[in-house]
Every structure is written in C-alpha cells, then in structure tokens.
N, C-alpha and C. Protein backbone atom coordinates (compact mmCIF):
# COMPACT_ATOMS: atom_id res chain seq x y z
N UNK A 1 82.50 52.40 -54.70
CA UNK A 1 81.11 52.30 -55.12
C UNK A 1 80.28 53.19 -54.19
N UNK A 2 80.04 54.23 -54.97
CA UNK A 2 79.07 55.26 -54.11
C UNK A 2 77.79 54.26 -52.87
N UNK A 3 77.11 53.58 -53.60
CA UNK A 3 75.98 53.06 -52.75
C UNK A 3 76.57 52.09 -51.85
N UNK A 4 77.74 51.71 -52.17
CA UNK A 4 78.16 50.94 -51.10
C UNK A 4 77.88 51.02 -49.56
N UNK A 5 77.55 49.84 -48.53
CA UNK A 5 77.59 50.08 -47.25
C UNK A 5 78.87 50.03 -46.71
N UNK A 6 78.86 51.15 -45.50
CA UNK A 6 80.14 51.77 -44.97
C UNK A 6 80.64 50.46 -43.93
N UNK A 7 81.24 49.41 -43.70
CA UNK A 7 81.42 48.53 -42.32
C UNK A 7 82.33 49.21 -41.78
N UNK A 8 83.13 50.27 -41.75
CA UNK A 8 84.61 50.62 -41.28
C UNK A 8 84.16 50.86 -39.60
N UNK A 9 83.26 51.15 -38.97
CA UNK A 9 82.88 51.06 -37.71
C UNK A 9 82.96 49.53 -37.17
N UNK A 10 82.28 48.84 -37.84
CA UNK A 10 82.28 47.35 -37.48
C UNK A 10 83.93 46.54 -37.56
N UNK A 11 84.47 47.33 -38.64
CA UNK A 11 85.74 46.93 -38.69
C UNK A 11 86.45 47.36 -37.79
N UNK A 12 86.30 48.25 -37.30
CA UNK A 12 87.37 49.15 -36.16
C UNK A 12 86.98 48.08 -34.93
N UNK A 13 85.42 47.60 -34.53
CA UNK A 13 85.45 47.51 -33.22
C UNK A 13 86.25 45.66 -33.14
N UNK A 14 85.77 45.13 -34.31
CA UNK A 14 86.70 43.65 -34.59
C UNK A 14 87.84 44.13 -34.27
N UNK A 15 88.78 44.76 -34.89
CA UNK A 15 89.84 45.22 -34.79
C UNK A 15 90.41 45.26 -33.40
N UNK A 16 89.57 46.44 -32.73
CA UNK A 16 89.96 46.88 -31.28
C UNK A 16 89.63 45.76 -30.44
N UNK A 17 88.68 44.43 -30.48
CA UNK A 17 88.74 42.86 -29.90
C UNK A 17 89.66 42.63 -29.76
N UNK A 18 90.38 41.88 -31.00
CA UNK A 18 91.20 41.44 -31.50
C UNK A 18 92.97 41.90 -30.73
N UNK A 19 92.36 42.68 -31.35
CA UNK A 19 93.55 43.29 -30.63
C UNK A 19 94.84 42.96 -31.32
N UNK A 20 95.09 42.32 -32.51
CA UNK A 20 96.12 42.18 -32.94
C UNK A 20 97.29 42.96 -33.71
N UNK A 21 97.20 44.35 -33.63
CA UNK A 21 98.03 44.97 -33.72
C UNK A 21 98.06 45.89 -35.29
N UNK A 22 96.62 45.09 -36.17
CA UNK A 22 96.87 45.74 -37.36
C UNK A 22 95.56 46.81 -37.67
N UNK A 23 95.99 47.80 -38.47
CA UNK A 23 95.44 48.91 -37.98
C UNK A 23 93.48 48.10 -38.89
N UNK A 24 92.68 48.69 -38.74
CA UNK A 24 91.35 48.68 -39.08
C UNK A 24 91.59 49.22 -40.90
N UNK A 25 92.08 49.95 -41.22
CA UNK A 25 92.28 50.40 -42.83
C UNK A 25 92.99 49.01 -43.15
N UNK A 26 93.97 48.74 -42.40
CA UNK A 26 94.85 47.47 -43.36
C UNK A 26 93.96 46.26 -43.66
N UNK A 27 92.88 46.19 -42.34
CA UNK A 27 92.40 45.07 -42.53
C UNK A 27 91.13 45.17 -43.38
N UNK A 28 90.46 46.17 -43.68
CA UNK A 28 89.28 46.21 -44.36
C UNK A 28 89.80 46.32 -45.25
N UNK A 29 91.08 46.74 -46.02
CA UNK A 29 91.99 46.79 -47.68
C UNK A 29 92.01 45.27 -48.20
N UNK A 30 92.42 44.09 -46.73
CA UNK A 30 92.85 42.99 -47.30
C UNK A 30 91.49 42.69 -47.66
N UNK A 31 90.35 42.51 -46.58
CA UNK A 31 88.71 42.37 -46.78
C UNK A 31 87.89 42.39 -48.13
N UNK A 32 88.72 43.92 -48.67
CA UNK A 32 88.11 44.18 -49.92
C UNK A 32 88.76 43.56 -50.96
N UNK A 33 90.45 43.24 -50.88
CA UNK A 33 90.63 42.52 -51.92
C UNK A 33 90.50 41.16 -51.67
N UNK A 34 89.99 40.16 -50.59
CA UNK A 34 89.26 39.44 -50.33
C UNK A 34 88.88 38.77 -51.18
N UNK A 35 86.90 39.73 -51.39
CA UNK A 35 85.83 39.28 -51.61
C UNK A 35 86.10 39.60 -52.90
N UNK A 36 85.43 38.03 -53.91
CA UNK A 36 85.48 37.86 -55.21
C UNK A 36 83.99 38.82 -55.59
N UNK A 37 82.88 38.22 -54.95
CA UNK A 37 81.54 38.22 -55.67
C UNK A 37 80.56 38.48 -53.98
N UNK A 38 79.56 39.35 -54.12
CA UNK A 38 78.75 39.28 -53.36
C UNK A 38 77.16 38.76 -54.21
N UNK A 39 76.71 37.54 -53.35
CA UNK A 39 76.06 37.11 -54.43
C UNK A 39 74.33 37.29 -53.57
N UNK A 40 73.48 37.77 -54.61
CA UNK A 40 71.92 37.90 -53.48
C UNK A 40 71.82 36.22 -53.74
N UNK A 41 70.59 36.53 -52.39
CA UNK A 41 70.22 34.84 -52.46
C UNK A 41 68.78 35.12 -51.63
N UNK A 42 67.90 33.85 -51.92
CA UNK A 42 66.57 34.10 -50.97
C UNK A 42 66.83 32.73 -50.18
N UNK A 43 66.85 32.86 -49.13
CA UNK A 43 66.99 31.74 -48.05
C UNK A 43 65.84 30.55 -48.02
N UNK A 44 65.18 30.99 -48.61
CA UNK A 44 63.76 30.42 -48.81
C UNK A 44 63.12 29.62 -49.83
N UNK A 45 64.45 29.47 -50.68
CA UNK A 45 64.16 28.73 -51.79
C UNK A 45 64.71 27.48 -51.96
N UNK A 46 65.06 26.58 -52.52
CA UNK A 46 65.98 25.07 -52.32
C UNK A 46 67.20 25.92 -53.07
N UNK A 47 67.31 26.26 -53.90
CA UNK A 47 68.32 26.71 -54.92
C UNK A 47 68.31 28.40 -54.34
N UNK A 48 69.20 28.74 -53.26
CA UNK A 48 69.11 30.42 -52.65
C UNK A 48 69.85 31.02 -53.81
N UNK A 49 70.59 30.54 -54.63
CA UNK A 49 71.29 31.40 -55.30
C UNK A 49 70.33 31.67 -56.96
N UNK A 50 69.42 30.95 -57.26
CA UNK A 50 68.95 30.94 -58.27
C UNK A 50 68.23 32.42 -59.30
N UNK A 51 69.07 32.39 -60.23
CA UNK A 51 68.66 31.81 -61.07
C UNK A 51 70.31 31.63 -61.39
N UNK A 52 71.38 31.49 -60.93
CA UNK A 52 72.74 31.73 -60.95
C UNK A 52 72.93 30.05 -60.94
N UNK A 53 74.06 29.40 -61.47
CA UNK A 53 74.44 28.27 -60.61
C UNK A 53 75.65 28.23 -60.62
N UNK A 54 76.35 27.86 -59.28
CA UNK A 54 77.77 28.07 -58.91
C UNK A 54 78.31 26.65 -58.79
N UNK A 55 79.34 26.08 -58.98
CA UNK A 55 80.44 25.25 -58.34
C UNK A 55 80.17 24.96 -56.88
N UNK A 56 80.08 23.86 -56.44
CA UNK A 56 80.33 24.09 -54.89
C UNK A 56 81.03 24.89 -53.92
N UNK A 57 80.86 25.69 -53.32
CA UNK A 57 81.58 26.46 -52.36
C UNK A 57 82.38 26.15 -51.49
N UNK A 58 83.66 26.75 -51.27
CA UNK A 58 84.75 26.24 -50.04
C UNK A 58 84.74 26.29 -48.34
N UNK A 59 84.14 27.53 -48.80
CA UNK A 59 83.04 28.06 -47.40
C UNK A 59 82.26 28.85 -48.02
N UNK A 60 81.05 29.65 -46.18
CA UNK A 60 80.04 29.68 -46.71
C UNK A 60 79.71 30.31 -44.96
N UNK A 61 79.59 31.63 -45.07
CA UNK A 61 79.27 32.64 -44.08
C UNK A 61 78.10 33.13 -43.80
N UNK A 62 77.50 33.09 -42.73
CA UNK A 62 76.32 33.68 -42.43
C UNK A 62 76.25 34.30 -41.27
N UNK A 63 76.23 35.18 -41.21
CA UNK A 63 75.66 36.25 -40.06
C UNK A 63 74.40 37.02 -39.52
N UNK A 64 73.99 36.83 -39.01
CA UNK A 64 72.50 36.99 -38.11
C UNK A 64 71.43 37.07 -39.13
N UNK A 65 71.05 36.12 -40.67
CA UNK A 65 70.59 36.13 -41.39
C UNK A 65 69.25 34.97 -41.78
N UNK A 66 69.79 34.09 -41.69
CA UNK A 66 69.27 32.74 -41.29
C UNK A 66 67.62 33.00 -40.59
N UNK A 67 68.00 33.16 -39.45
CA UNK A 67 66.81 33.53 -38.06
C UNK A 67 66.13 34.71 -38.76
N UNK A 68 66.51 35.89 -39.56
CA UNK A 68 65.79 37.20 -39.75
C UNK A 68 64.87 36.96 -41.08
N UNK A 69 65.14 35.59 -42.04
CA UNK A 69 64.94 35.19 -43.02
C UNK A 69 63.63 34.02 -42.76
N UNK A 70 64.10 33.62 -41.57
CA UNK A 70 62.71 32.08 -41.56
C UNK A 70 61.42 32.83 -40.52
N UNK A 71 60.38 32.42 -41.36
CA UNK A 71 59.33 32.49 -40.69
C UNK A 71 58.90 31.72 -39.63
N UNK A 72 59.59 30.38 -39.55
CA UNK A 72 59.43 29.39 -38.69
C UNK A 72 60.45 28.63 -38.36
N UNK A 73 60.29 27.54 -37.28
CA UNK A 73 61.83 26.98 -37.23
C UNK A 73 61.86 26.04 -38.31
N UNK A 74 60.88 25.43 -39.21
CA UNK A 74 60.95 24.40 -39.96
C UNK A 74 61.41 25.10 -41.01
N UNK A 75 61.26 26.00 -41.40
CA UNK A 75 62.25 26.91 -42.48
C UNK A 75 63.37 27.24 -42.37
N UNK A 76 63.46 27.37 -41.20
CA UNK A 76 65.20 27.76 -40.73
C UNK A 76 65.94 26.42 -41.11
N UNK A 77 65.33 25.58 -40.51
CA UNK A 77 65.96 23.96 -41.13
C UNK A 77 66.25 23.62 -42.29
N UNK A 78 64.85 24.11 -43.21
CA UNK A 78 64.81 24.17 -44.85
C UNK A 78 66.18 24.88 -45.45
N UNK A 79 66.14 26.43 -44.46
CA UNK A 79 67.24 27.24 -45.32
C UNK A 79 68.47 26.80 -45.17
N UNK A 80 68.54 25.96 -43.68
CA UNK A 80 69.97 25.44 -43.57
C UNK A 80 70.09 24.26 -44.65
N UNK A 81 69.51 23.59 -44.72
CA UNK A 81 69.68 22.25 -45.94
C UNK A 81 70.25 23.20 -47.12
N UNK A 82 69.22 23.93 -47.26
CA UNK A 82 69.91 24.95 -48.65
C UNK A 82 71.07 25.20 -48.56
N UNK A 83 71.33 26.27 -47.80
CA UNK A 83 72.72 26.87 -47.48
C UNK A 83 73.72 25.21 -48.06
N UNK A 84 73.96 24.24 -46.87
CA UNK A 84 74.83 23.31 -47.01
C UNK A 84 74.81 22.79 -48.48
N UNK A 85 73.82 22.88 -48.65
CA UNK A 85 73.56 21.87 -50.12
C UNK A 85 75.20 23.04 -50.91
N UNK A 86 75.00 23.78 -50.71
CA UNK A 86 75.83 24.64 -51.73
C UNK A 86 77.29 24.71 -51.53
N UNK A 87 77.64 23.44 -50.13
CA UNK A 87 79.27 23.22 -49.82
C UNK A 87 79.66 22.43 -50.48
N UNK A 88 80.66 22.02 -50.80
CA UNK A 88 81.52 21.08 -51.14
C UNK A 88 81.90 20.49 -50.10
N UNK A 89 81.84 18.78 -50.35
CA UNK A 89 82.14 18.07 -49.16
C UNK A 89 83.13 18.62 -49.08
N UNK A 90 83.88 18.58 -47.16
CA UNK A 90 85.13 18.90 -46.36
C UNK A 90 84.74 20.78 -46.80
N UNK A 91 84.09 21.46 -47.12
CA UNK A 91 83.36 22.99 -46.94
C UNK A 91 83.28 23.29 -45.25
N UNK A 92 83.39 24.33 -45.57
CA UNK A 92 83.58 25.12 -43.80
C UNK A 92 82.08 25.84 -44.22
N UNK A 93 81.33 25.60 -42.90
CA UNK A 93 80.41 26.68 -42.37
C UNK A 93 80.31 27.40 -41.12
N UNK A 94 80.44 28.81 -41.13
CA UNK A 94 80.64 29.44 -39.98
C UNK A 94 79.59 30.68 -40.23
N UNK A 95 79.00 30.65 -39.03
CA UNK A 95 77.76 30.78 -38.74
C UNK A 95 77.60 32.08 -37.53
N UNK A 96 76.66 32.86 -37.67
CA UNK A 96 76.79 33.78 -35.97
C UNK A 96 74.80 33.83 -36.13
N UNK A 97 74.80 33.64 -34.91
CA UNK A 97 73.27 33.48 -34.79
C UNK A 97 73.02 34.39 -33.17
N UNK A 98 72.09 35.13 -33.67
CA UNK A 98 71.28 35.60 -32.17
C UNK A 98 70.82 34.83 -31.73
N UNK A 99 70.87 34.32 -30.08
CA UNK A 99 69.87 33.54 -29.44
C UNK A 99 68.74 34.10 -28.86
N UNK A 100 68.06 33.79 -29.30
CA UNK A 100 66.28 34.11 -28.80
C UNK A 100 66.48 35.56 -29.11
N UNK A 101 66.58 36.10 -30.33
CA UNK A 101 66.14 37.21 -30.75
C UNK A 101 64.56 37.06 -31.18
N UNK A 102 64.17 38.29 -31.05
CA UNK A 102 62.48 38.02 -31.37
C UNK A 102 62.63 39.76 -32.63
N UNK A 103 63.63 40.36 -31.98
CA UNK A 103 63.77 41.41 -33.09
C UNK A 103 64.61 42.07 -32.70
N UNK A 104 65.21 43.27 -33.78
CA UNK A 104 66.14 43.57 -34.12
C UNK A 104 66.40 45.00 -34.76
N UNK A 105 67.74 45.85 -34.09
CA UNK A 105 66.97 47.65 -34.98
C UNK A 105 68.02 47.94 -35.46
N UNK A 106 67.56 48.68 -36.67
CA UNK A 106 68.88 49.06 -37.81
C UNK A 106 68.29 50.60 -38.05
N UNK A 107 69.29 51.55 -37.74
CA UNK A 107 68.90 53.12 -37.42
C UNK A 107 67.26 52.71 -36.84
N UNK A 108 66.51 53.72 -37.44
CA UNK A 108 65.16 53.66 -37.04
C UNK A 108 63.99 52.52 -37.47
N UNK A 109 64.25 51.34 -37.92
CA UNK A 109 63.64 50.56 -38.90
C UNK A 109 63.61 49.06 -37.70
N UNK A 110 62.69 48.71 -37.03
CA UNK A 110 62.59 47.66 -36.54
C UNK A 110 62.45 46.19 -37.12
N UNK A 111 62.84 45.46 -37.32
CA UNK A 111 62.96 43.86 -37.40
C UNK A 111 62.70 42.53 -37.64
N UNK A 112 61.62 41.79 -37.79
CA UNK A 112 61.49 40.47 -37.06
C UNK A 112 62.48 39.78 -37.17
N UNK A 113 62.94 38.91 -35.72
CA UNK A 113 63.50 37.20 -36.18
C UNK A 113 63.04 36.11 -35.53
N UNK A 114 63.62 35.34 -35.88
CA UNK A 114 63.29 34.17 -35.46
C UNK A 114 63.91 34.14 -33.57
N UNK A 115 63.23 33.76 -33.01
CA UNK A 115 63.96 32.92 -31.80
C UNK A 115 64.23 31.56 -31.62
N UNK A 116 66.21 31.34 -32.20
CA UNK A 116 66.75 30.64 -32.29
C UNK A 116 67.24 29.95 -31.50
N UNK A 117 67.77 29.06 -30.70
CA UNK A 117 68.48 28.96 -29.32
C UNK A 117 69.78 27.69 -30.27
N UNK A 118 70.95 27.71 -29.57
CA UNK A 118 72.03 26.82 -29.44
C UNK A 118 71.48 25.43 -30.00
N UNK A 119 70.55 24.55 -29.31
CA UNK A 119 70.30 23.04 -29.96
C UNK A 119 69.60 23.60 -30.94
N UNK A 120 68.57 24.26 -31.55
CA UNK A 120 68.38 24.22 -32.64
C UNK A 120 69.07 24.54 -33.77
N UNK A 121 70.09 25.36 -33.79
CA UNK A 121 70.65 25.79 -34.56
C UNK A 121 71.75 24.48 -34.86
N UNK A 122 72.32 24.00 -34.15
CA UNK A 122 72.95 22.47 -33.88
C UNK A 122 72.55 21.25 -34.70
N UNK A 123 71.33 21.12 -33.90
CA UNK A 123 70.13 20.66 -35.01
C UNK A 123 70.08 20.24 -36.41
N UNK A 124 69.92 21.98 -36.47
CA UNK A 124 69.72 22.09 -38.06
C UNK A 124 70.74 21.64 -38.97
N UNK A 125 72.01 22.18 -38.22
CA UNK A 125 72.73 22.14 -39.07
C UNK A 125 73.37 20.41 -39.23
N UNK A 126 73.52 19.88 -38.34
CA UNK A 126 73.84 18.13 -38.59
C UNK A 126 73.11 17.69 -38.98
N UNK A 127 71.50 18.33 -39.17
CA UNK A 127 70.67 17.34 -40.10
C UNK A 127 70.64 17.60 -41.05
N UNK A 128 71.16 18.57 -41.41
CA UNK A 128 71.66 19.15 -43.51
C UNK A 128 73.17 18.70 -43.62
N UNK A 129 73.49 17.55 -42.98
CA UNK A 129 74.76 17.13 -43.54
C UNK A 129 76.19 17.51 -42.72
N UNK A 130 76.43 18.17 -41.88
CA UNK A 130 77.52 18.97 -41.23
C UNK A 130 77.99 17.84 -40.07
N UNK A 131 78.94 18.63 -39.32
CA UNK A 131 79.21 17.97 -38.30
C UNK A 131 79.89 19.24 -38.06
N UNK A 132 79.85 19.69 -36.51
CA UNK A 132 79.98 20.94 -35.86
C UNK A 132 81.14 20.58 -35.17
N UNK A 133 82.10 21.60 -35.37
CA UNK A 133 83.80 21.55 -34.73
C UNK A 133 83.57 22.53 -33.98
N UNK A 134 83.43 23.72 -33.72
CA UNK A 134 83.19 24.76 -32.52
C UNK A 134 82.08 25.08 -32.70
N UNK A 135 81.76 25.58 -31.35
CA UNK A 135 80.29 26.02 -31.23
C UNK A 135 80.37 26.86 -29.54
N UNK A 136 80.12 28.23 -29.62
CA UNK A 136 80.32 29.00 -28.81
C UNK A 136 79.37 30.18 -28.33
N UNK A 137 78.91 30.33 -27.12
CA UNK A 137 78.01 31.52 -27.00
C UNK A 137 78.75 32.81 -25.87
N UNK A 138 78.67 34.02 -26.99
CA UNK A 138 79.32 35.18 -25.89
C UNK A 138 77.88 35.87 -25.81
N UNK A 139 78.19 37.06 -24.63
CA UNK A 139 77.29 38.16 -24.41
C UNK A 139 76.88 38.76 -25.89
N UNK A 140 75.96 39.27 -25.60
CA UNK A 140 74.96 39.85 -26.92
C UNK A 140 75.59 41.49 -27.05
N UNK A 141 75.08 42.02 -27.75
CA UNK A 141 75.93 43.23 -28.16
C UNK A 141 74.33 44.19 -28.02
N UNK A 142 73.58 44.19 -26.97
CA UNK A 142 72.28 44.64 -26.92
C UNK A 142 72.04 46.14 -27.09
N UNK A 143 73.48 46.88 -27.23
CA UNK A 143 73.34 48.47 -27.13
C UNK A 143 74.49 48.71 -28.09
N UNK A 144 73.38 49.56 -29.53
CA UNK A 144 74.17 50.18 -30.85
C UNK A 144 75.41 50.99 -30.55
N UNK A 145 76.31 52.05 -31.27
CA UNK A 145 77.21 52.27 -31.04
C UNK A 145 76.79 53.56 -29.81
N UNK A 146 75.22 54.48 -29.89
CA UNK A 146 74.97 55.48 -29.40
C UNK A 146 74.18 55.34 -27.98
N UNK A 147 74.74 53.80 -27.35
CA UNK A 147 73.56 53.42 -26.59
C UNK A 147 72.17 53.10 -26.47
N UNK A 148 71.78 53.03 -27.80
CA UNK A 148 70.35 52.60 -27.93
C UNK A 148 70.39 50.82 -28.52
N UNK A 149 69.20 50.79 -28.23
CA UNK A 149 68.85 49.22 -28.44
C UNK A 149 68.75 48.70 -29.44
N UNK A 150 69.01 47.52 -29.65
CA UNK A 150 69.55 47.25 -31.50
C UNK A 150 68.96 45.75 -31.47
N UNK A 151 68.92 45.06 -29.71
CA UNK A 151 68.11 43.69 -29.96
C UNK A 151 67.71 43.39 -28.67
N UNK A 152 67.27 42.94 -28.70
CA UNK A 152 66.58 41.65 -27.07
C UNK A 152 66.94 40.14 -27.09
N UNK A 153 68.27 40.25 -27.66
CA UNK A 153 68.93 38.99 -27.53
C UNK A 153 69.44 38.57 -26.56
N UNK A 154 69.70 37.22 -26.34
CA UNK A 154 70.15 36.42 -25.09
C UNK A 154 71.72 36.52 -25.58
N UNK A 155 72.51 36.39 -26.26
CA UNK A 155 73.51 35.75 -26.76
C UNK A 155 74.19 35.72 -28.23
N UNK A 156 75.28 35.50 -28.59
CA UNK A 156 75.98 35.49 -30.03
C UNK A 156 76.33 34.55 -30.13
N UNK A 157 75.53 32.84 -30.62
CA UNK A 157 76.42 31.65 -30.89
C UNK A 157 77.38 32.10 -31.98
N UNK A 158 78.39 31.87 -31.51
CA UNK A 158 79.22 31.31 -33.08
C UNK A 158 79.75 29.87 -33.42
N UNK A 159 78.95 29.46 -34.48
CA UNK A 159 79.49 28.14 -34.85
C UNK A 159 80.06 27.47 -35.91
N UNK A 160 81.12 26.82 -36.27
CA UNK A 160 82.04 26.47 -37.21
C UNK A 160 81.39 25.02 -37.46
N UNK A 161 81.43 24.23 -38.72
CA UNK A 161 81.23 23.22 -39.04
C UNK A 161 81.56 22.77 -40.62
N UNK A 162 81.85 21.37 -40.48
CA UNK A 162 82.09 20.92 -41.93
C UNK A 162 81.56 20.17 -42.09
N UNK A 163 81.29 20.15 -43.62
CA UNK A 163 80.22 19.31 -44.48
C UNK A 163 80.73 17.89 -44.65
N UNK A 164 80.42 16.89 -44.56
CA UNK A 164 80.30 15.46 -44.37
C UNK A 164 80.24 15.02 -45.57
C-alpha cells in the first residue's frame, strides 16, 4: 500500500533489543500477516469504534495514544473505560504510556499530551474494570533516530492487564 507508514526502523531497533536472533524482515512479514484490520477510533467517545460495532476483543493495544488523545485526566479515565468496555472478560490490555510527557515531535510537527504518571494510569485502568499483572517503567527514548528531541518525558510505563 503506497500510503502506507514505513515502521521497518522501529522494527529493526525492537529487533536489535530483543535480540533474539530473527532477522527485522522476518519479523515485520509475520507482523503483517498478523494484523487482521486496522480500525480508526476517537478515544473520546463511549463507543471509540463507532459507527462500526465489533464482538468483544481478545486484546487490545495502545501505544503512547491515550495521553496524546485526552485533554484532561478525567478523559483519560473516560477513554480508558472506553477502551476496556471493548474487552472481553479474561481480554489482555497492554498499554505503553509516556510519563509526564507534556509533548511530543514527529519530523517537524510538535505535539500536545497529557502528563500521565504510573498511579494514574493504574488508576484508570482498575477503575474501568482491569486488574494489572505487570506494570513497568524503563528510560524514555528522549532522542529521535538523528539525535534530536522527540519528547520531555520522564519514562516508558509498560503495562499488561486483564479484564475482570
């Protein structure tokens, strides 16, 4: 798909983490035959997927989206209820959140987010139903691939949880 976005950078540097031995093409091949459906959604609505309605979900991924989406923390709460609403009990949610991002740069195009921290995000998510099995904070990734600045984040929670 011509307009498609390129991840094969992002894939290489998972890859080179990881370290597990399989090359970055093999793993973005399995990736792509993977993913069924990429579906839009507004975080901001009770029903994010609407005007669509799906089956409950098995899991349910979010990456630094959440926080860049709420105007406030009481929305972030809102969007998490949403999000969960759309698991199927025993559903996996795994989650990557900037801590205390205030913003964020993609090539030349600056940002807003939310500044999130660890208990809130915690929070949110056991009060939309979850119960949190890992929950982890590494160093922030504060410098793009060319050395320039991409956030003013504290941190990368990553957190796993299932729906109740």
């Amino acid at each position: 798909m011509p307009d498609a976005i390129d991840w094969s950078r992002q894939i290489q540097r998972t890859c080179d983490r990881e370290g597990e031995g399989s090359t970055w093409e093999d793993r973005q091949a399995l990736l792509r035959r993977s993913i069924k459906e990429i579906i839009p959604c507004d975080l901001l609505k009770s029903n994010p997927l609407e005007p669509k309605v799906y089956e409950p979900f098995d899991a349910i991924m979010t990456s630094y989206c959440v926080e860049a989406a709420s105007p406030d923390k009481n929305s972030f709460k809102e969007s998490m209820k949403s999000i969960i609403k759309l698991l199927k009990p025993g559903g996996i949610l795994i989650m990557f959140n900037t801590v205390n991002e205030s913003d964020y740069t993609a090539g030349q195009a600056h940002f807003y987010s939310l500044q999130v921290d660890e208990p809130l995000v915690k929070e949110a998510v056991v009060e939309a139903g979850c119960r949190i099995v890992s929950s982890t904070i590494s160093d922030t990734y504060s410098e793009g691939y060319n050395g320039e600045r991409v956030t003013d984040g504290e941190g990368i929670l990553f957190l796993a949880a299932i729906k109740q």
